[in-house]
Protein backbone atom coordinates (compact mmCIF):
# COMPACT_ATOMS: atom_id res chain seq x y z
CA UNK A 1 -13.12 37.30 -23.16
CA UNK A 2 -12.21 37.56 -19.61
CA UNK A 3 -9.47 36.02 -17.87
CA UNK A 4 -9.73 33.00 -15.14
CA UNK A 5 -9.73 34.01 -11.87
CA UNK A 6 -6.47 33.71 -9.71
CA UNK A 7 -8.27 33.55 -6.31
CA UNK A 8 -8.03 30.18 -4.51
CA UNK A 9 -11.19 28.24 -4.35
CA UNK A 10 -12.37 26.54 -1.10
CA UNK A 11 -10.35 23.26 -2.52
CA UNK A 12 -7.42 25.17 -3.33
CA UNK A 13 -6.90 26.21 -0.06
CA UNK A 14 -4.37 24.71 2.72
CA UNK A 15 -6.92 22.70 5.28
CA UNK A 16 -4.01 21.00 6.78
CA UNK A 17 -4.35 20.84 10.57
CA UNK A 18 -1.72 22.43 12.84
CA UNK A 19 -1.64 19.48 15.32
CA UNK A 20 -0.86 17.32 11.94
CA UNK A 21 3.19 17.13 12.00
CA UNK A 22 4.70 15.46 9.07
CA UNK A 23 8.13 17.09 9.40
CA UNK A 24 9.90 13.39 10.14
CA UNK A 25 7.99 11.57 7.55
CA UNK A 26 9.37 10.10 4.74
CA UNK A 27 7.62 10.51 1.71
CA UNK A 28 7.33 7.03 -0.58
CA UNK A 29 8.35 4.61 2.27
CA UNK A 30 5.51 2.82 1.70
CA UNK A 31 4.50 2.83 -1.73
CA UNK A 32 5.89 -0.41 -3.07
CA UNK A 33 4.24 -2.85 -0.12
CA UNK A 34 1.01 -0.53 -1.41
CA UNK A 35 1.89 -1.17 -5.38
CA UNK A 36 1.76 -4.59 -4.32
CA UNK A 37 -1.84 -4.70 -3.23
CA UNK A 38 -3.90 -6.58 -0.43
CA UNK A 39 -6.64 -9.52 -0.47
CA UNK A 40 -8.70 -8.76 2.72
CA UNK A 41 -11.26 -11.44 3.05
CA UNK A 42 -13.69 -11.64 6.02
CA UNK A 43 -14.43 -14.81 7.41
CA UNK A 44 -18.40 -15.52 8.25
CA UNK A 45 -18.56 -16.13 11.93
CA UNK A 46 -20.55 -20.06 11.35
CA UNK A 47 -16.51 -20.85 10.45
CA UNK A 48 -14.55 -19.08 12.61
CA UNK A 49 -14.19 -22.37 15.44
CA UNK A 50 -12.54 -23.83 12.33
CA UNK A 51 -10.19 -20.93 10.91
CA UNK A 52 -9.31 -18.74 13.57
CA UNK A 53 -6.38 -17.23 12.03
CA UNK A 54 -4.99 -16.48 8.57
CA UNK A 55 -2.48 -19.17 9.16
CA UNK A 56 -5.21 -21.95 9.44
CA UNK A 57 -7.03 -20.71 6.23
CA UNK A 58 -4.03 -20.40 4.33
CA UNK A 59 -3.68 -24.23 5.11
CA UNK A 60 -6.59 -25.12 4.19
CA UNK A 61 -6.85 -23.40 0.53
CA UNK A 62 -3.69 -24.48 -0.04
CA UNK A 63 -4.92 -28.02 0.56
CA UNK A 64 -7.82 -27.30 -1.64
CA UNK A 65 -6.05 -25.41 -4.17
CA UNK A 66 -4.11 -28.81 -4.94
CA UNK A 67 -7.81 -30.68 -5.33
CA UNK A 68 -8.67 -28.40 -7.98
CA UNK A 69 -5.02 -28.51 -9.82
CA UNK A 70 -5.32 -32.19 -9.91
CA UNK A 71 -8.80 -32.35 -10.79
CA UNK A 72 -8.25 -29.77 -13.46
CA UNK A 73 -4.47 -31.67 -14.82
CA UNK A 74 -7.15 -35.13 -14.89
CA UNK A 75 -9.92 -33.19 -16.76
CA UNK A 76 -7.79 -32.02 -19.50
CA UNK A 77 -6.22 -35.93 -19.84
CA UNK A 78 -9.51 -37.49 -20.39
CA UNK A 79 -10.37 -33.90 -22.80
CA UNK A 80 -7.77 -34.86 -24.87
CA UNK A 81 -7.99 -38.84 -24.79
């Protein structure tokens, strides 16, 4: 049986830049703002006049978001009645 080869492969192998300088980086620094994830959502263009910024569509699905928690706190009265 022979024995696996010791010789780097192609992966294996440092491809690291020399202009690349991480000497002052911190390792980890941002790992829990990454652990705590993103929502990126793009807005169609047709509704960008009315939500130009995150702020605005914040507002507004926070304004929705209570429709749908009263609607939903009415449907399960009437469910139960």
């Amino acid at each position: 049986m022979k024995k696996p080869s010791r010789r780097k492969s192609a992966a294996d192998r440092d491809t690291l830049r020399r202009e690349y300088d991480f000497s002052g980086a911190v390792r980890g620094v941002t790992a829990a703002r990454y652990a705590q994830g993103t929502n990126v959502v793009v807005i169609d263009p047709e509704v960008l006049d009315v939500f130009p910024d995150g702020p605005s569509v914040n507002e507004a699905l926070r304004a929705l978001a209570q429709v749908i928690r009263h609607r939903r706190r009415a449907g399960r009265r009437r469910q139960s009645a």
